[in-house]
PDB file of N, CA and C in Angstrom:
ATOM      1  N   UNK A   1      10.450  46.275 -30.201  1.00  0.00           N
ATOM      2  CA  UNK A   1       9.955  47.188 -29.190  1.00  0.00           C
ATOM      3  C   UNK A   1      10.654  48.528 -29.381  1.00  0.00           C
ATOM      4  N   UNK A   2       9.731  50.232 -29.285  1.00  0.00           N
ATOM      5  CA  UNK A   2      10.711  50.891 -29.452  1.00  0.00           C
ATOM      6  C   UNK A   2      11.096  51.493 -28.171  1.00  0.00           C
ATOM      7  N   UNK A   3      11.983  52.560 -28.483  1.00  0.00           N
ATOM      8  CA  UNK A   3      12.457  52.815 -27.272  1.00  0.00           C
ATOM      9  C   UNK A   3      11.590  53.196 -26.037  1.00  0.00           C
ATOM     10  N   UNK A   4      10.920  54.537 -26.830  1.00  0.00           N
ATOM     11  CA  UNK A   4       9.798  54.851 -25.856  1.00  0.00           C
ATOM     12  C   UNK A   4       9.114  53.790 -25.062  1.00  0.00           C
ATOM     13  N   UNK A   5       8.234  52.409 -25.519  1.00  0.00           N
ATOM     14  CA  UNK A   5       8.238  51.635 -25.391  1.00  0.00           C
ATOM     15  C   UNK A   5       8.460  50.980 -24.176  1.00  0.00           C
ATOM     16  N   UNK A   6      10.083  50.779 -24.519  1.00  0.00           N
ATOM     17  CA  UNK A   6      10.963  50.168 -23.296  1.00  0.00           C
ATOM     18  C   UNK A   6      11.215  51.008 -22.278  1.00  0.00           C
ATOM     19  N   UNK A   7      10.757  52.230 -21.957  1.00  0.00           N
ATOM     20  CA  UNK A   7      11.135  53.095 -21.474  1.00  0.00           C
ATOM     21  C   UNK A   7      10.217  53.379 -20.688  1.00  0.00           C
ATOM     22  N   UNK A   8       8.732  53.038 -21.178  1.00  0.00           N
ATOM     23  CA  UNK A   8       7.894  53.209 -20.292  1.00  0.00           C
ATOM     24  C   UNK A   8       7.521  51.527 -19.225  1.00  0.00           C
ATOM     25  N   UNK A   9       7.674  50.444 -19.740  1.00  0.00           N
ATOM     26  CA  UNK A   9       8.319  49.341 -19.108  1.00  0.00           C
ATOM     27  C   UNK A   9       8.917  49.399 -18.391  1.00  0.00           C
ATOM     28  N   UNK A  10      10.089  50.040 -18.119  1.00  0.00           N
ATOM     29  CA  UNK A  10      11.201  50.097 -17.062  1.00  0.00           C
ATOM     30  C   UNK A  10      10.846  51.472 -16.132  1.00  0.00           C
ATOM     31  N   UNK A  11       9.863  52.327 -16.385  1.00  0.00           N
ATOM     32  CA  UNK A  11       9.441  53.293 -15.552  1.00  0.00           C
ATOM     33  C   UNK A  11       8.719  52.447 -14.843  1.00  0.00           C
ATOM     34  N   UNK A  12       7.373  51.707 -14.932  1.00  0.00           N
ATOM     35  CA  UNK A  12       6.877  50.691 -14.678  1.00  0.00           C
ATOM     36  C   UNK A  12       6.901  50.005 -13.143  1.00  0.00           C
ATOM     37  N   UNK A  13       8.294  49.760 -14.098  1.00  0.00           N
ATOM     38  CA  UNK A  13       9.016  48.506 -12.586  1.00  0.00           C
ATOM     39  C   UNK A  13       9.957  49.689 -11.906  1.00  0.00           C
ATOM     40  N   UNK A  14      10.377  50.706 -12.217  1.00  0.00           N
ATOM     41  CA  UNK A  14      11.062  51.717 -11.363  1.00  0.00           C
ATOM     42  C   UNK A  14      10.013  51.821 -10.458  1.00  0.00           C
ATOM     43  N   UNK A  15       9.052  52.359 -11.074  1.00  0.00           N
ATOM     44  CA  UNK A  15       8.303  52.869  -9.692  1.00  0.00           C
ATOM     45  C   UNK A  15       7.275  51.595  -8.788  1.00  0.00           C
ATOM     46  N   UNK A  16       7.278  50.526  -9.337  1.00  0.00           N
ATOM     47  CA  UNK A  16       7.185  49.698  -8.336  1.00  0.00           C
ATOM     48  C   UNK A  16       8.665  49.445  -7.001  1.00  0.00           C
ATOM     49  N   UNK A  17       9.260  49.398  -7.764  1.00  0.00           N
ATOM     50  CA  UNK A  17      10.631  49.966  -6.443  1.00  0.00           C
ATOM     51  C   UNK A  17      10.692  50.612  -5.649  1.00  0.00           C
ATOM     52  N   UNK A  18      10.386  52.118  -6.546  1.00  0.00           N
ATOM     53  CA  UNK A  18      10.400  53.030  -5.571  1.00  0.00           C
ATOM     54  C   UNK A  18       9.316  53.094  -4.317  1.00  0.00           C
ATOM     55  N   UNK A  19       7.716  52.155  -4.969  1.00  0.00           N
ATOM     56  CA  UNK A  19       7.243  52.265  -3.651  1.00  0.00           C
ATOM     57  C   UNK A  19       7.258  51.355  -2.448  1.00  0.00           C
ATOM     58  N   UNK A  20       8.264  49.972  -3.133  1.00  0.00           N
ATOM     59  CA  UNK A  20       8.919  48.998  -1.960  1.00  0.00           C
ATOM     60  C   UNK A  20       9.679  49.901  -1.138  1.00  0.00           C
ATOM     61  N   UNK A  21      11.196  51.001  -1.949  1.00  0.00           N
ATOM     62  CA  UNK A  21      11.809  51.303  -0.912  1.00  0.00           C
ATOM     63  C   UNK A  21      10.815  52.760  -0.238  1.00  0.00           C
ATOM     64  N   UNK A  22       9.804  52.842  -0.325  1.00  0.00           N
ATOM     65  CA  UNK A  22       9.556  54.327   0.655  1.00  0.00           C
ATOM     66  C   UNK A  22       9.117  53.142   2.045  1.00  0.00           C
ATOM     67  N   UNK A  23       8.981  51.890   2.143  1.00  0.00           N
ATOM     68  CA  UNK A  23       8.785  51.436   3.240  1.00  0.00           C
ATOM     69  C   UNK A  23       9.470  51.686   4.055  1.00  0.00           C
ATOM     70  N   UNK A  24      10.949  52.024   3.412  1.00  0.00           N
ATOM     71  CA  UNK A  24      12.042  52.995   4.742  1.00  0.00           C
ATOM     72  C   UNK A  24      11.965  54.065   4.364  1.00  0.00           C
ATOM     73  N   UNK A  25      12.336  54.853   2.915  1.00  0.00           N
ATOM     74  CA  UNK A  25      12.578  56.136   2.689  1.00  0.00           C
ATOM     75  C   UNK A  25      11.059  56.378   2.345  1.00  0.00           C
ATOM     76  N   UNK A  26      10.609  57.369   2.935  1.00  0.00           N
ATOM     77  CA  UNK A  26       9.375  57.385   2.611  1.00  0.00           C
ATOM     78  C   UNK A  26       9.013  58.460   1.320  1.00  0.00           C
ATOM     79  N   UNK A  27       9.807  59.144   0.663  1.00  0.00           N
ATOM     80  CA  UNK A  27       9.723  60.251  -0.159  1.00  0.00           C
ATOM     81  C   UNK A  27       9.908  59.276  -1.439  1.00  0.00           C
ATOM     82  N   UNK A  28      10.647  58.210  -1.366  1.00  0.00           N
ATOM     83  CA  UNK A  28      10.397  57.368  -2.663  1.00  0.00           C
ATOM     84  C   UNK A  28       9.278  57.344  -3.144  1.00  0.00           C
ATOM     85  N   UNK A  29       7.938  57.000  -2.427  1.00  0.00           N
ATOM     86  CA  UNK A  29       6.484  56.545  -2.938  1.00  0.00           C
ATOM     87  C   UNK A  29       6.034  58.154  -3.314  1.00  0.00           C
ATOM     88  N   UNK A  30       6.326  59.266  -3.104  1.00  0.00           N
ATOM     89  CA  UNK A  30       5.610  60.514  -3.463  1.00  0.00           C
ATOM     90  C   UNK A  30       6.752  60.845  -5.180  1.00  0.00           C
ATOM     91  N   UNK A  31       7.493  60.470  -5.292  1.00  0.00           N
ATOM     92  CA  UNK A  31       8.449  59.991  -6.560  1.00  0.00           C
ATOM     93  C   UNK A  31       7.836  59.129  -7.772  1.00  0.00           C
ATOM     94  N   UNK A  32       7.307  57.948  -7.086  1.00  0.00           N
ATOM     95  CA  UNK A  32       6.623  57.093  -7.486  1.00  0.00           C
ATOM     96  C   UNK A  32       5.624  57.768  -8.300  1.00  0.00           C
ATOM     97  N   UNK A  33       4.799  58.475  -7.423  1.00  0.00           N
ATOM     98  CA  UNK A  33       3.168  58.475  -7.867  1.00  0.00           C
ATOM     99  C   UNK A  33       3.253  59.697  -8.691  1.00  0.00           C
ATOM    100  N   UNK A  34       4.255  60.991  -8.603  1.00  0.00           N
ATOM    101  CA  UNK A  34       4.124  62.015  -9.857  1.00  0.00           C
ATOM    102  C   UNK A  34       4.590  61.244 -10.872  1.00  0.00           C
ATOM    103  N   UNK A  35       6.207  60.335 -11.197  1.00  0.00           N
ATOM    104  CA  UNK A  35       6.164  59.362 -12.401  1.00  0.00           C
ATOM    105  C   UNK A  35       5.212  58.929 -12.909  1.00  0.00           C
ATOM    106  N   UNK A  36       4.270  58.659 -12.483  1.00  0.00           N
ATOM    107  CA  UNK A  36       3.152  57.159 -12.495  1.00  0.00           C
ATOM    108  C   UNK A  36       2.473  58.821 -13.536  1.00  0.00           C
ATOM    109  N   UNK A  37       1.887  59.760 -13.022  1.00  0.00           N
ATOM    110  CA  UNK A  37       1.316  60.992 -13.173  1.00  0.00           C
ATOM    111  C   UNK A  37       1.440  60.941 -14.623  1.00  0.00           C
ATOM    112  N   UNK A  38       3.084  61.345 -14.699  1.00  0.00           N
ATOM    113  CA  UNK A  38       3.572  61.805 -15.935  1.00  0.00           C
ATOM    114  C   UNK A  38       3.805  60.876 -16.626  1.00  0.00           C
ATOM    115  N   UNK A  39       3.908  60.214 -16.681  1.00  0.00           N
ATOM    116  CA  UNK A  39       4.012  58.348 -17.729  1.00  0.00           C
ATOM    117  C   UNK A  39       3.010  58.217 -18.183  1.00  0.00           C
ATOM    118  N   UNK A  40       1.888  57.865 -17.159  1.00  0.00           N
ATOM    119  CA  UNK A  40       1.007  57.265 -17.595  1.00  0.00           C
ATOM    120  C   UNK A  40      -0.304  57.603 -19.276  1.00  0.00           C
ATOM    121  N   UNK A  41      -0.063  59.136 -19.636  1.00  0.00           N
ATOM    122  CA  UNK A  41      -0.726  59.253 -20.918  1.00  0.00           C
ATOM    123  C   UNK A  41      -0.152  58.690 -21.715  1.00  0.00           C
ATOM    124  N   UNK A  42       1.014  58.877 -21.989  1.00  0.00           N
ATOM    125  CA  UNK A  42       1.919  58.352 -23.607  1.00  0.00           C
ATOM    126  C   UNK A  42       1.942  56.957 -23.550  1.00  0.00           C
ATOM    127  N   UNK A  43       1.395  56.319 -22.425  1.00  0.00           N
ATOM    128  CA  UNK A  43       1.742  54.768 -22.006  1.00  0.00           C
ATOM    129  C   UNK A  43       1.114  53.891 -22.944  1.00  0.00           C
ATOM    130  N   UNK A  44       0.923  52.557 -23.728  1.00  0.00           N
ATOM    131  CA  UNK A  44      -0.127  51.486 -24.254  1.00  0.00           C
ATOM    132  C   UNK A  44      -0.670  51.022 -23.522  1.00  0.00           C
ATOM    133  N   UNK A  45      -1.920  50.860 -23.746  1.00  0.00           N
ATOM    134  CA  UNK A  45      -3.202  50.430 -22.515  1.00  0.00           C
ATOM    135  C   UNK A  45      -2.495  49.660 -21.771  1.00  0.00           C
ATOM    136  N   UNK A  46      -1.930  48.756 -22.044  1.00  0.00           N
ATOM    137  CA  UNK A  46      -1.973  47.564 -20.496  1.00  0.00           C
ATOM    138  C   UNK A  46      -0.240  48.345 -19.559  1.00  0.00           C
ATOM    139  N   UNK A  47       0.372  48.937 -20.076  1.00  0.00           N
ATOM    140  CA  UNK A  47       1.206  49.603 -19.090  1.00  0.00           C
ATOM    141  C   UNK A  47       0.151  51.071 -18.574  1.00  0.00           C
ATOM    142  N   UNK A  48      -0.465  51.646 -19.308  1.00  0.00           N
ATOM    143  CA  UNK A  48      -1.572  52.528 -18.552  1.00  0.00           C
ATOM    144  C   UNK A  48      -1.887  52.114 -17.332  1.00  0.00           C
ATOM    145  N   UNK A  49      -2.544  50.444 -17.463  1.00  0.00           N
ATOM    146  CA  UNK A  49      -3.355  49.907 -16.499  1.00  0.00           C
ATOM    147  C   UNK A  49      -2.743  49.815 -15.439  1.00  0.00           C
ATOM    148  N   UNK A  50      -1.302  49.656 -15.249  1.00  0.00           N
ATOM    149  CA  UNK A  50       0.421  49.760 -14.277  1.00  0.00           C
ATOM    150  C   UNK A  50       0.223  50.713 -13.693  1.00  0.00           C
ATOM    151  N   UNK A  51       0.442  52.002 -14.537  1.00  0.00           N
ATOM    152  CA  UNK A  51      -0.217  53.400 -13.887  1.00  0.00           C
ATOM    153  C   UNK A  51      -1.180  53.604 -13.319  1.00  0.00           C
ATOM    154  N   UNK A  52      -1.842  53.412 -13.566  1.00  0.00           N
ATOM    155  CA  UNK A  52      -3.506  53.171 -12.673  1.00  0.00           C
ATOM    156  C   UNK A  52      -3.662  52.843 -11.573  1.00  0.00           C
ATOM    157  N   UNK A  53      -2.699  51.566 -11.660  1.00  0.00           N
ATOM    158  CA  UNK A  53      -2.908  51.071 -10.600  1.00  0.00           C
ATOM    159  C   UNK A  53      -1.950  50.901  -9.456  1.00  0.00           C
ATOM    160  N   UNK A  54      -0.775  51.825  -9.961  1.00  0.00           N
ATOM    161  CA  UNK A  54       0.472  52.440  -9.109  1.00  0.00           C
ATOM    162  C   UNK A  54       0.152  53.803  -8.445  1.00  0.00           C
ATOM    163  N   UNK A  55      -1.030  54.588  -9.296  1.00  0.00           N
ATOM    164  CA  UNK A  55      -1.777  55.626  -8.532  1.00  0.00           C
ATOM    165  C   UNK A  55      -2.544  55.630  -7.395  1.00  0.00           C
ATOM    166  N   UNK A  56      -3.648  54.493  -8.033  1.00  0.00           N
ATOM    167  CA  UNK A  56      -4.492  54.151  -7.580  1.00  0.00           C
ATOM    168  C   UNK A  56      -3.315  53.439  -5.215  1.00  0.00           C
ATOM    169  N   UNK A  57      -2.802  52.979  -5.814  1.00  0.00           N
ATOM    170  CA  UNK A  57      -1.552  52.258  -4.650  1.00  0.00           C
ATOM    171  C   UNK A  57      -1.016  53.117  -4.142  1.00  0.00           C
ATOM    172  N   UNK A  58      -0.642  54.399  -4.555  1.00  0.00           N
ATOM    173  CA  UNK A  58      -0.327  55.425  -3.377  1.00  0.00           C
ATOM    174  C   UNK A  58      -1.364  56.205  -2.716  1.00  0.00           C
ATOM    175  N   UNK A  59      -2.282  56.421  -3.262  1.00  0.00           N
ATOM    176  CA  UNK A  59      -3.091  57.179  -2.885  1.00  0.00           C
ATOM    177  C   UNK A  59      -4.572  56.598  -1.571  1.00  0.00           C
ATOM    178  N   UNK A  60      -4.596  55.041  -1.933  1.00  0.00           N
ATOM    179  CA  UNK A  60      -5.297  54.434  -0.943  1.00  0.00           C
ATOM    180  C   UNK A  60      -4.412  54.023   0.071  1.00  0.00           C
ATOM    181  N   UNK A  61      -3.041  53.920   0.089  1.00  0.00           N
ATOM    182  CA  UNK A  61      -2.049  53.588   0.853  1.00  0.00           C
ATOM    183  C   UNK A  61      -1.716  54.969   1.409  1.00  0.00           C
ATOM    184  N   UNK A  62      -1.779  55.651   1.346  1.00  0.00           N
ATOM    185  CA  UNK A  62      -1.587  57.065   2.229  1.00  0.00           C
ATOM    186  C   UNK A  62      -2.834  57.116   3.063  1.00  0.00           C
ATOM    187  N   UNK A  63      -4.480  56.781   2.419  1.00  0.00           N
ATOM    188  CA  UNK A  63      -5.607  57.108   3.164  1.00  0.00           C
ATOM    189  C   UNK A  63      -5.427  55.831   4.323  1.00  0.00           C
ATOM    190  N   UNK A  64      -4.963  54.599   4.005  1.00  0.00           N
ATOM    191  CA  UNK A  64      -5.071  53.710   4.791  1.00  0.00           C
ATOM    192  C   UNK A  64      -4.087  54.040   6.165  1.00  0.00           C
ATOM    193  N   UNK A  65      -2.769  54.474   5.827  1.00  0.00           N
ATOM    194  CA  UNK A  65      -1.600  54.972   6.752  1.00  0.00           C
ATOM    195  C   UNK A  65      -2.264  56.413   7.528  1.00  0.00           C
ATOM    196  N   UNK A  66      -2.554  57.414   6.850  1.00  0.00           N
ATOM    197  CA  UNK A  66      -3.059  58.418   8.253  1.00  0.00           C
ATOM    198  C   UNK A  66      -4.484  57.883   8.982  1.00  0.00           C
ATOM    199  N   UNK A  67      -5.068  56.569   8.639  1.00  0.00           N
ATOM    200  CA  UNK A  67      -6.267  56.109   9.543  1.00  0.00           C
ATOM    201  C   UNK A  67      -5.412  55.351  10.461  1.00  0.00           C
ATOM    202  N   UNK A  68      -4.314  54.582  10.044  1.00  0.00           N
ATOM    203  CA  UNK A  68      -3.728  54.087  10.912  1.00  0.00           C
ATOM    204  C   UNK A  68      -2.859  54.540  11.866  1.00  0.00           C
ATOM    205  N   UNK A  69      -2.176  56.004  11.262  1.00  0.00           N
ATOM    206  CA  UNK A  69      -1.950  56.855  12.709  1.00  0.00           C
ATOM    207  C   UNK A  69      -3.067  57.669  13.688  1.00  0.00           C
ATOM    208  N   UNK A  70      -3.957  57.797  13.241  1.00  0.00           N
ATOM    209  CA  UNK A  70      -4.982  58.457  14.122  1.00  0.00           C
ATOM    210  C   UNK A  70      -5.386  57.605  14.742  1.00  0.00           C
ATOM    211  N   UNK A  71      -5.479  56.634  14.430  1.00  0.00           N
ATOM    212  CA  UNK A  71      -5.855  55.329  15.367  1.00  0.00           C
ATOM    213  C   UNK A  71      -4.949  54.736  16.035  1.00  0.00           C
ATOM    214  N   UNK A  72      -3.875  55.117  16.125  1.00  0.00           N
ATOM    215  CA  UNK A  72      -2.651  54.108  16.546  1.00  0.00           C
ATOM    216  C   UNK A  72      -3.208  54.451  17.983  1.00  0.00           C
ATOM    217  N   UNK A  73      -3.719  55.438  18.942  1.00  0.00           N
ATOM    218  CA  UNK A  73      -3.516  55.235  20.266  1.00  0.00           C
ATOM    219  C   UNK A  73      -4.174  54.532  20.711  1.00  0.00           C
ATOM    220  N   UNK A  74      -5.182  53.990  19.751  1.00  0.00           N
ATOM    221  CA  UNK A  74      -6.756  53.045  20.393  1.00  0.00           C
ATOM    222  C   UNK A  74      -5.759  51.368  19.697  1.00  0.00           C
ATOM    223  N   UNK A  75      -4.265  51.088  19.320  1.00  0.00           N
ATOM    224  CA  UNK A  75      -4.224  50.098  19.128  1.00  0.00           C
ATOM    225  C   UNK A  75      -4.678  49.405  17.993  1.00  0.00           C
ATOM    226  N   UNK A  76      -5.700  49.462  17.666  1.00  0.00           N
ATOM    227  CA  UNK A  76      -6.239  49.234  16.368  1.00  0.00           C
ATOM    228  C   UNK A  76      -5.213  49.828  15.323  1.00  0.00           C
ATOM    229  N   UNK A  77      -4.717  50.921  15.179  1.00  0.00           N
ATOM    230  CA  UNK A  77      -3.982  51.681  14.243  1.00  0.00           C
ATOM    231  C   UNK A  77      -2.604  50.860  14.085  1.00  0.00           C
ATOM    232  N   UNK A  78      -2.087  50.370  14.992  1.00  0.00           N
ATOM    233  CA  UNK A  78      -1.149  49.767  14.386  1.00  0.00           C
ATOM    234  C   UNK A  78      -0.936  48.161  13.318  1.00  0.00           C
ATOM    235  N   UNK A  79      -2.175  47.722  14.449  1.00  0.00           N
ATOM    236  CA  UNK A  79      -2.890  46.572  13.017  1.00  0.00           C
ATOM    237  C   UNK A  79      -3.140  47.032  11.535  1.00  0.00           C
ATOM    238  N   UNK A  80      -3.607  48.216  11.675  1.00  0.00           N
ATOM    239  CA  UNK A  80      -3.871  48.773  10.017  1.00  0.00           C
ATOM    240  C   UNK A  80      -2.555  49.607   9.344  1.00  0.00           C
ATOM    241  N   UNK A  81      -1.461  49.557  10.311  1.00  0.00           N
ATOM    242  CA  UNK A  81      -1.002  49.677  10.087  1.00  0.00           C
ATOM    243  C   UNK A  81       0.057  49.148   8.938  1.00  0.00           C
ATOM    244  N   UNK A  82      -0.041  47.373   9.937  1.00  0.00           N
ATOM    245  CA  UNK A  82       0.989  46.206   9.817  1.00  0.00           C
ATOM    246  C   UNK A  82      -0.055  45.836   8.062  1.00  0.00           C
ATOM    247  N   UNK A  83      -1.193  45.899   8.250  1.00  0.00           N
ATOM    248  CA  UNK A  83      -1.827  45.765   6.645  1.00  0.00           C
ATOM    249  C   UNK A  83      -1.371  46.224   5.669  1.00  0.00           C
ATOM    250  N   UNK A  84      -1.574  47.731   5.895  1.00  0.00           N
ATOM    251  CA  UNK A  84      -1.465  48.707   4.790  1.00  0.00           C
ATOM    252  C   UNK A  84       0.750  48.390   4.471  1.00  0.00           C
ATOM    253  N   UNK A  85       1.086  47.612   5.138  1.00  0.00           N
ATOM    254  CA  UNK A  85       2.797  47.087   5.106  1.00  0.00           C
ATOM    255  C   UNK A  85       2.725  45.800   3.729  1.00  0.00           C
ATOM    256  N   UNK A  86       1.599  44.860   4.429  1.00  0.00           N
ATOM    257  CA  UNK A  86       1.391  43.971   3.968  1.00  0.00           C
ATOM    258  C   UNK A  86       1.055  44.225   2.444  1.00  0.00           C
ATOM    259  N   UNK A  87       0.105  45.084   2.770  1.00  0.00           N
ATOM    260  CA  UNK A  87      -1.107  45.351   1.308  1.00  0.00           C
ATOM    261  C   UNK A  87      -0.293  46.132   0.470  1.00  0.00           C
ATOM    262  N   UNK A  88       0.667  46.842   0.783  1.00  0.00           N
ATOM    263  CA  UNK A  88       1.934  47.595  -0.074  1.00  0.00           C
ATOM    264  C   UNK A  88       2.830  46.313  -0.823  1.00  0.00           C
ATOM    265  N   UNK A  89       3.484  45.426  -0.404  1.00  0.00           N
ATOM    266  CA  UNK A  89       3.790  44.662  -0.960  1.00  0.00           C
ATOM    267  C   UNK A  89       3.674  43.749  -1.711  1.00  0.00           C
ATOM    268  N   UNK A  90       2.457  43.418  -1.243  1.00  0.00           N
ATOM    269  CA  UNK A  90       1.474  42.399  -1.993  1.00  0.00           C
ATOM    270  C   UNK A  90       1.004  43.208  -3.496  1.00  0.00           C
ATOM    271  N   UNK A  91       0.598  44.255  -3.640  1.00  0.00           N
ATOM    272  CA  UNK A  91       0.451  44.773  -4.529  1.00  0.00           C
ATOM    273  C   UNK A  91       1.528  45.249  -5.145  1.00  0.00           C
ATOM    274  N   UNK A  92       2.728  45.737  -5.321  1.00  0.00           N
ATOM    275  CA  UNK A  92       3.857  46.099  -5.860  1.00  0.00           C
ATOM    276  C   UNK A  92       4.647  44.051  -6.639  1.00  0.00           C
ATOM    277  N   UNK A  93       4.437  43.409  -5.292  1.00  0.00           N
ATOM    278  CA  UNK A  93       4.900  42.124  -6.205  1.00  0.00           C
ATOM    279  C   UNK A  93       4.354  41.812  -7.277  1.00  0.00           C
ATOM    280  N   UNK A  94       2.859  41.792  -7.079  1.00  0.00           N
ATOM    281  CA  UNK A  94       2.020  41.335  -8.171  1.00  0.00           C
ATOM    282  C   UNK A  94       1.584  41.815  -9.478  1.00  0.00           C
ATOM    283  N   UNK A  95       1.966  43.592  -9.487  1.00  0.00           N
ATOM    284  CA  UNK A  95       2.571  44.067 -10.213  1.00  0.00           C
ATOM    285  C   UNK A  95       3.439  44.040 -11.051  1.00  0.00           C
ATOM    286  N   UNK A  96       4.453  43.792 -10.598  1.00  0.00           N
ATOM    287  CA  UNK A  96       5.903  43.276 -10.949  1.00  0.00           C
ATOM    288  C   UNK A  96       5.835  42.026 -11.957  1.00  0.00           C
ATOM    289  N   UNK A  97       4.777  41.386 -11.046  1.00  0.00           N
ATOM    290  CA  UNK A  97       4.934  40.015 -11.992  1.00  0.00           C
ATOM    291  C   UNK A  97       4.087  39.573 -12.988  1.00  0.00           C
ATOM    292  N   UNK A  98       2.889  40.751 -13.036  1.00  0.00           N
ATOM    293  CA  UNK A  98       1.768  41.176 -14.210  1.00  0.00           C
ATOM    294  C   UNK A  98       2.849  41.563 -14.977  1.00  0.00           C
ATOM    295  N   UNK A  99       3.766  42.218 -14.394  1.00  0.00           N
ATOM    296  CA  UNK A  99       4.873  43.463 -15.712  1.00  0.00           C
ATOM    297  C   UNK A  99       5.839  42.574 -16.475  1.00  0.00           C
ATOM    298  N   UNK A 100       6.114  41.479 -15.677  1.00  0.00           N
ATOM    299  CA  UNK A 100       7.293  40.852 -16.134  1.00  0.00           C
ATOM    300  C   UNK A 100       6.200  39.481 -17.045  1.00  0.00           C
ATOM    301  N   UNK A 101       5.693  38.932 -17.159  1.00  0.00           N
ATOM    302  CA  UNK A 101       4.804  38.506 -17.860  1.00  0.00           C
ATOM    303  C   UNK A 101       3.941  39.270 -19.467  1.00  0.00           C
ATOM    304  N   UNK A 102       3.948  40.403 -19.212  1.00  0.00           N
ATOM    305  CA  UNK A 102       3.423  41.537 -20.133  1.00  0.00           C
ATOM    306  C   UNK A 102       2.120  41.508 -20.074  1.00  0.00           C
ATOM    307  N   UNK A 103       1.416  41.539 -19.260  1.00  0.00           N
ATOM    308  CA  UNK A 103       0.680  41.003 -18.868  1.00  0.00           C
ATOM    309  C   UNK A 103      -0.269  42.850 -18.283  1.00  0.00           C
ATOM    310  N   UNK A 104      -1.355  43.394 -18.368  1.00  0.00           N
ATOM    311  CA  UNK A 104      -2.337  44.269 -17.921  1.00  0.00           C
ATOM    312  C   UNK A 104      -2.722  43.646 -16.728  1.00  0.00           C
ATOM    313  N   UNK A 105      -2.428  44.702 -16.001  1.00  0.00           N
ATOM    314  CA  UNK A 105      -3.045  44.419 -14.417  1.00  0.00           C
ATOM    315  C   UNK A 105      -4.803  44.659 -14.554  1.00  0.00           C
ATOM    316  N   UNK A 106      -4.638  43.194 -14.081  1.00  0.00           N
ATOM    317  CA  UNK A 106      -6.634  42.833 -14.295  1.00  0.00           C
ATOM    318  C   UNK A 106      -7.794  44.066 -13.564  1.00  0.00           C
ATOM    319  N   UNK A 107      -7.969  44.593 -12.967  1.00  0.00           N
ATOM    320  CA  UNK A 107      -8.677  45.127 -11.885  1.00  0.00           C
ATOM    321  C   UNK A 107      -7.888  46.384 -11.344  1.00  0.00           C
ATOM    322  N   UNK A 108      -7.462  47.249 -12.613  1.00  0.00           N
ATOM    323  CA  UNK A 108      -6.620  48.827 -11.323  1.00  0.00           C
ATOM    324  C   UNK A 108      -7.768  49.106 -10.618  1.00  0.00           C
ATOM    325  N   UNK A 109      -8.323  49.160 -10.523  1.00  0.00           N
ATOM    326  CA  UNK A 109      -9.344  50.205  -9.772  1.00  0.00           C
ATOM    327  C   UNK A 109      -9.746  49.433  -8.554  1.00  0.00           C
ATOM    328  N   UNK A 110      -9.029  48.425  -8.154  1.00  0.00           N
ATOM    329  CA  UNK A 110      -9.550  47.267  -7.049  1.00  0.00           C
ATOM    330  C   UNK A 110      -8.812  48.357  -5.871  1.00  0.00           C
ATOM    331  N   UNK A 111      -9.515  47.943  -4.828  1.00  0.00           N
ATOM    332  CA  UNK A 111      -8.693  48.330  -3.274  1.00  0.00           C
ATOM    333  C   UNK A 111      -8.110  47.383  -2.787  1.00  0.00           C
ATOM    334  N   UNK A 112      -7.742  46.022  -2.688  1.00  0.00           N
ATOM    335  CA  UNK A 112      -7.413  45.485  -2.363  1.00  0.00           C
ATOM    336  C   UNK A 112      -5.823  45.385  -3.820  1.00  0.00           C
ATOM    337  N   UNK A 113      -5.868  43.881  -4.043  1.00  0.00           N
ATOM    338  CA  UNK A 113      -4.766  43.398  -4.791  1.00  0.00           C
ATOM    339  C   UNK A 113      -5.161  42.739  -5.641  1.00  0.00           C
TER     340      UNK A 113
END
């Protein structure tokens, strides 16, 4: 493996981290997604597909979070809230474990996981 390589692997799983920890720090996941930005050309297709779909994960996870604050006073918003918590993790694990497998994430372009 060369370096570059390994380098884009471990960006990879960095920025799956980084968008576990913006669940508290929230400036981690806007970290995340310019990495993901700048990685993702020089990347080999199936870490591309990582990128893709680490983009693809901030960017429907931000649309899902300001529906869920505009909605939070009708109640509903905080349910989509507690999702878009859920649906952050669920997708960053499964990630992780596409990555650690070597494995191309099947479906970036999915909304769900």
């Amino acid at each position: 493996m060369s370096e570059q390589k390994g380098n884009a692997r471990g960006m990879v799983q960095a920025i799956y981290i980084l968008y576990l920890v913006s669940i508290v720090v929230g400036i981690t996941g806007l970290i995340g997604v310019i990495l993901a930005y700048v990685y993702r050309g020089n990347a080999e297709p199936w870490l591309e597909s990582h990128f893709r779909f680490q983009i693809r994960t901030f960017w429907i996870g931000l649309l899902y979070s300001l529906i869920g604050m505009l909605t939070a006073p009708l109640f509903v918003g905080y349910l989509v809230l507690l999702f878009v918590l859920v649906w952050l993790i669920v997708r960053c694990a499964k990630g992780l474990q596409w990555l650690d497998r070597g494995q191309a994430v099947p479906d970036p372009a999915t909304w769900l996981w």
